[in-house]
C-alpha atoms as a PDB file:
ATOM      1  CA  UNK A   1     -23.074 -13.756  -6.434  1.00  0.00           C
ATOM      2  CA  UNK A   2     -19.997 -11.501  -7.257  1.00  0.00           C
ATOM      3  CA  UNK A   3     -16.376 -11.867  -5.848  1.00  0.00           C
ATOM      4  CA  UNK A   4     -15.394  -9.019  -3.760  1.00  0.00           C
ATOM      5  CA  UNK A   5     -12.182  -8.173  -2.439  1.00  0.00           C
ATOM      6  CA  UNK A   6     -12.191  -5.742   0.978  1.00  0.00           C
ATOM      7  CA  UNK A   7      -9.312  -3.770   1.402  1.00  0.00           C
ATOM      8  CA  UNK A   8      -8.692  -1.488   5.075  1.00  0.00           C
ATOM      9  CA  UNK A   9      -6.238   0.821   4.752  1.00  0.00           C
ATOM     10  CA  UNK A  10      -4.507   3.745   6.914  1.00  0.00           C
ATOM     11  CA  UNK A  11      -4.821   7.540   5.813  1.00  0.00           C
ATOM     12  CA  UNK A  12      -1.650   8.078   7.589  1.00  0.00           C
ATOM     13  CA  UNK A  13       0.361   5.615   5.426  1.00  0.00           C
ATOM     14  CA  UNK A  14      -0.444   6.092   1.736  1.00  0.00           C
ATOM     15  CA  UNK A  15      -3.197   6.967  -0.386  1.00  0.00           C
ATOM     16  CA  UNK A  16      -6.556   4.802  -0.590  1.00  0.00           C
ATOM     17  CA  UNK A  17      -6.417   1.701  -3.006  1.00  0.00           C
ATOM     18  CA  UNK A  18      -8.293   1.513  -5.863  1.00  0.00           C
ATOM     19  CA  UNK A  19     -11.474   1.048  -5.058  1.00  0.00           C
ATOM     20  CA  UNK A  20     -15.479   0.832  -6.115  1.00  0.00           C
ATOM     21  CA  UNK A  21     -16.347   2.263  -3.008  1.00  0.00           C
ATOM     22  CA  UNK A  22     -14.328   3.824  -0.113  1.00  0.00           C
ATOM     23  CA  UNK A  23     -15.516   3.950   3.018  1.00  0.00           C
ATOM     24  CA  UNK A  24     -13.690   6.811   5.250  1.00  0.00           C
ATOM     25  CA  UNK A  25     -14.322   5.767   8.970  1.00  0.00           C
ATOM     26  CA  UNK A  26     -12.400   8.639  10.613  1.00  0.00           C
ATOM     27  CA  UNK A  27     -14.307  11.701  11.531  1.00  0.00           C
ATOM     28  CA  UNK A  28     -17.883   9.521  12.250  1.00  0.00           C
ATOM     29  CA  UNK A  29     -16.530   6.984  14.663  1.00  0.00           C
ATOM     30  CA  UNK A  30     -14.533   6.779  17.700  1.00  0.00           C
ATOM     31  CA  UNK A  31     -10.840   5.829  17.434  1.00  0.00           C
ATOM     32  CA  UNK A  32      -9.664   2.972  19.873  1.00  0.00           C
ATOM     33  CA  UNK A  33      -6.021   4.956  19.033  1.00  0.00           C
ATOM     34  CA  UNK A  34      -7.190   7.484  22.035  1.00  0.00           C
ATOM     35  CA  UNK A  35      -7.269   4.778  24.653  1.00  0.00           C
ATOM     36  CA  UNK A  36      -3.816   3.983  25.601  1.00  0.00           C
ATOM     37  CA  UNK A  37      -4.841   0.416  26.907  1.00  0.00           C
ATOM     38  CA  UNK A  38      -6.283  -0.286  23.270  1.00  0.00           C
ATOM     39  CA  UNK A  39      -3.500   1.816  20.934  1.00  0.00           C
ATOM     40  CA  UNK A  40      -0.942  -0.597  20.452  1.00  0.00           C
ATOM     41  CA  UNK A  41      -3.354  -3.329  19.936  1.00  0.00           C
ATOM     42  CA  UNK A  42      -4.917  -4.435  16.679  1.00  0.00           C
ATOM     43  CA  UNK A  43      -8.567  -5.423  15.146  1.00  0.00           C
ATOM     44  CA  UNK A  44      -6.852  -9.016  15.901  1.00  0.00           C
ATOM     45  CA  UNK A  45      -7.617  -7.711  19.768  1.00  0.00           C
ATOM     46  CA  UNK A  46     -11.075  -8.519  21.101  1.00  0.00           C
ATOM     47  CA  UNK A  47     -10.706  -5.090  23.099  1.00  0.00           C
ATOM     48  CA  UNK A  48     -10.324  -3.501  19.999  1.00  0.00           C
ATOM     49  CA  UNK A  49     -13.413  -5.358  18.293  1.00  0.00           C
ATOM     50  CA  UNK A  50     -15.348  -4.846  20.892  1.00  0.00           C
ATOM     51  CA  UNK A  51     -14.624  -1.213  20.997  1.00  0.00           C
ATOM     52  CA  UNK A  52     -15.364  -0.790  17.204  1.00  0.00           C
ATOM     53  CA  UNK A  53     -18.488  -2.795  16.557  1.00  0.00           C
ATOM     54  CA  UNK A  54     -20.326  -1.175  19.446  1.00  0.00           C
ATOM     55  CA  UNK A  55     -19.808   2.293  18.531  1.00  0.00           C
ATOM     56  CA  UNK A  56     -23.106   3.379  17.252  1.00  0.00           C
ATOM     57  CA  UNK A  57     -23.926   3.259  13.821  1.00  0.00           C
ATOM     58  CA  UNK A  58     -21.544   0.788  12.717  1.00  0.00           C
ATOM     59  CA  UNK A  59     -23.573  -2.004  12.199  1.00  0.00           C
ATOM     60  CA  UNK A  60     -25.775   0.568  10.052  1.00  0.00           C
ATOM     61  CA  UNK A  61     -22.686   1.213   7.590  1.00  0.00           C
ATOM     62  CA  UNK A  62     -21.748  -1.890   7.044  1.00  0.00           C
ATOM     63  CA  UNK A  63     -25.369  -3.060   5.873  1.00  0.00           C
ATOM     64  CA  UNK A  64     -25.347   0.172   3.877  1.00  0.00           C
ATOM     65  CA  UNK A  65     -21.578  -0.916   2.322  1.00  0.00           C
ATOM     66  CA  UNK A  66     -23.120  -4.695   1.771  1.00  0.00           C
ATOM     67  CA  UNK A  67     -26.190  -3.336  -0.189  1.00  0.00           C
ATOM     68  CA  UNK A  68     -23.911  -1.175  -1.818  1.00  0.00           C
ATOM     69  CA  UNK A  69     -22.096  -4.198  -3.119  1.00  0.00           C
ATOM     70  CA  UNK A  70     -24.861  -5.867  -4.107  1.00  0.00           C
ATOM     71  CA  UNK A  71     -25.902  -3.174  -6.256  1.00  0.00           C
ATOM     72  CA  UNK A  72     -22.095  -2.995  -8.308  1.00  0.00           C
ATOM     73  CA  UNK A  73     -22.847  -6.878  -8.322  1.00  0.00           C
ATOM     74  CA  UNK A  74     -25.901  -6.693 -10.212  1.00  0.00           C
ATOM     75  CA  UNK A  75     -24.948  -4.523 -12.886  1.00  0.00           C
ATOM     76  CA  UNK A  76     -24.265  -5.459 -15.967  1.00  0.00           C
ATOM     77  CA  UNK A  77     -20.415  -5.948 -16.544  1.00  0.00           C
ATOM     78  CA  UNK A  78     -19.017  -9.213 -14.394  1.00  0.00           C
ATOM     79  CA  UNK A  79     -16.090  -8.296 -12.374  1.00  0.00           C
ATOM     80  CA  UNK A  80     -14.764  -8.354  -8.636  1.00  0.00           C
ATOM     81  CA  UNK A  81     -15.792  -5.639  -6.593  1.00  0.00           C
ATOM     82  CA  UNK A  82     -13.430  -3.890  -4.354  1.00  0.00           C
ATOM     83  CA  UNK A  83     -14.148  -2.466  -1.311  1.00  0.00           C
ATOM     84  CA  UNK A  84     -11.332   0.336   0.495  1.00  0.00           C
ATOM     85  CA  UNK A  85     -12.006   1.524   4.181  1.00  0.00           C
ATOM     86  CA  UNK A  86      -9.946   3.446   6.300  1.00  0.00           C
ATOM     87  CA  UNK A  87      -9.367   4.859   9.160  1.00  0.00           C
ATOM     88  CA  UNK A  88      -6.103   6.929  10.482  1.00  0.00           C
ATOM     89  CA  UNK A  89      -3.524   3.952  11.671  1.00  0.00           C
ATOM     90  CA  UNK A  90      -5.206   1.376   9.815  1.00  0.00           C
ATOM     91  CA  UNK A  91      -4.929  -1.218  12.845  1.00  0.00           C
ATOM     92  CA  UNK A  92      -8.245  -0.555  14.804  1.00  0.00           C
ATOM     93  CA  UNK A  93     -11.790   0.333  12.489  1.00  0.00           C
ATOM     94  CA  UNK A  94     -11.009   0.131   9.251  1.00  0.00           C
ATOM     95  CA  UNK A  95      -9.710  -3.722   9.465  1.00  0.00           C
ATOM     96  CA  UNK A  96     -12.843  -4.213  12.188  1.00  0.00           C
ATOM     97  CA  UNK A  97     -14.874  -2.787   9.882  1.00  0.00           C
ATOM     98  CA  UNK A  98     -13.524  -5.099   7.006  1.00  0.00           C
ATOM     99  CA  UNK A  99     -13.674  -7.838   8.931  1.00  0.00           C
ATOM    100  CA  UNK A 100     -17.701  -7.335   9.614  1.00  0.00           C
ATOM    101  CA  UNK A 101     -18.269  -6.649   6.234  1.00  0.00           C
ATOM    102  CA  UNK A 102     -16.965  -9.326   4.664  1.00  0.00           C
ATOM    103  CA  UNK A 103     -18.875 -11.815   7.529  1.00  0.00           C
ATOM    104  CA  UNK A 104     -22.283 -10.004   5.882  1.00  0.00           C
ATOM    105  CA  UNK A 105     -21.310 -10.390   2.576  1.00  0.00           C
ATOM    106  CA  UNK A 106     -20.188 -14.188   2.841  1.00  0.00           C
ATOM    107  CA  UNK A 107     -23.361 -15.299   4.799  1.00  0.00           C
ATOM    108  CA  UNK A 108     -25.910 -13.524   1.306  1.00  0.00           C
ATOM    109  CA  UNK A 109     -23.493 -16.055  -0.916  1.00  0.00           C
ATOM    110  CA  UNK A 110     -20.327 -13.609  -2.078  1.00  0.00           C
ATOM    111  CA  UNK A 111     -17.049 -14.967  -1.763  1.00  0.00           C
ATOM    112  CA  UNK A 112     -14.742 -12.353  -0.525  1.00  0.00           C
ATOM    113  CA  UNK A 113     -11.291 -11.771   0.545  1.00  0.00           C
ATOM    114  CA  UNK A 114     -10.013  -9.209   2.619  1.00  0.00           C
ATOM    115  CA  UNK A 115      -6.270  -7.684   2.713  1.00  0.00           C
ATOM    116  CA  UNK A 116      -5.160  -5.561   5.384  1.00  0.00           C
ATOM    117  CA  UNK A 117      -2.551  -3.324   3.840  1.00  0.00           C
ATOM    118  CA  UNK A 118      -1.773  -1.278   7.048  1.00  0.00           C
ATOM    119  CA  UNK A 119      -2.712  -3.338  10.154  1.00  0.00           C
ATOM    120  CA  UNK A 120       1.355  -4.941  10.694  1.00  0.00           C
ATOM    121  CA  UNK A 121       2.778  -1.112  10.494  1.00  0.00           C
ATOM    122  CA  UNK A 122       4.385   1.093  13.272  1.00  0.00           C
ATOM    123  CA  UNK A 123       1.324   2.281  15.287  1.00  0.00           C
ATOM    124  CA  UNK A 124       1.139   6.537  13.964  1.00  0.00           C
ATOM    125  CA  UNK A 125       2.678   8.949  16.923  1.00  0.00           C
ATOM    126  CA  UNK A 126      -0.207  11.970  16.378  1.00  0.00           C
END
């Protein structure tokens, strides 16, 4: 199995990392930053969790993103595989969504780490 690194990321902050594949979560899915009970909290929130992984769809994209990565991890030159998704703030999907991908990709044998470059900042005033 291939190493893969995850990296979520705010649009808001600074361009997308580097990536294999970039997953852009914010026009498809709803954005705990509209709730005012859930916009100052994080993906380190249950709320917040809760809020992204049962928006519909979700669990579809991030089986789509793990077959994704097993595809790059097949082919033929060895290497990690990284991973970007974002989302506008950076503190609500995209490190949810990180966080669910990586759990898929661990359990089929990858080892992973994920970074959360934007999760710590300033919530955005939009």
């Amino acid at each position: 199995m291939a190493a893969v690194e995850i990296v979520s990321f705010g649009y808001l902050h600074d361009a997308p990392p580097v990536a294999h594949l970039t997953i852009d979560l914010r026009h498809h899915f709803r954005d705990p930053h509209v709730s005012p009970e859930l916009r100052y909290m994080t993906a380190d929130d249950e709320p917040v969790r809760a809020a992204v992984l049962g928006t519909p769809s979700i669990a579809a994209l991030v089986d789509a993103t793990a077959t994704a990565v097993a595809a790059f991890a097949s082919g033929p030159s060895a290497g990690t595989v990284t991973v970007a998704d974002g989302c506008a703030g950076g503190r609500h999907r995209a490190p949810t969504f990180a966080r669910a991908l990586a759990d898929q990709l661990t359990a089929a044998g990858h080892t992973v780490t994920v970074h959360h470059r934007d999760m710590g900042k300033d919530v955005v005033q939009r």
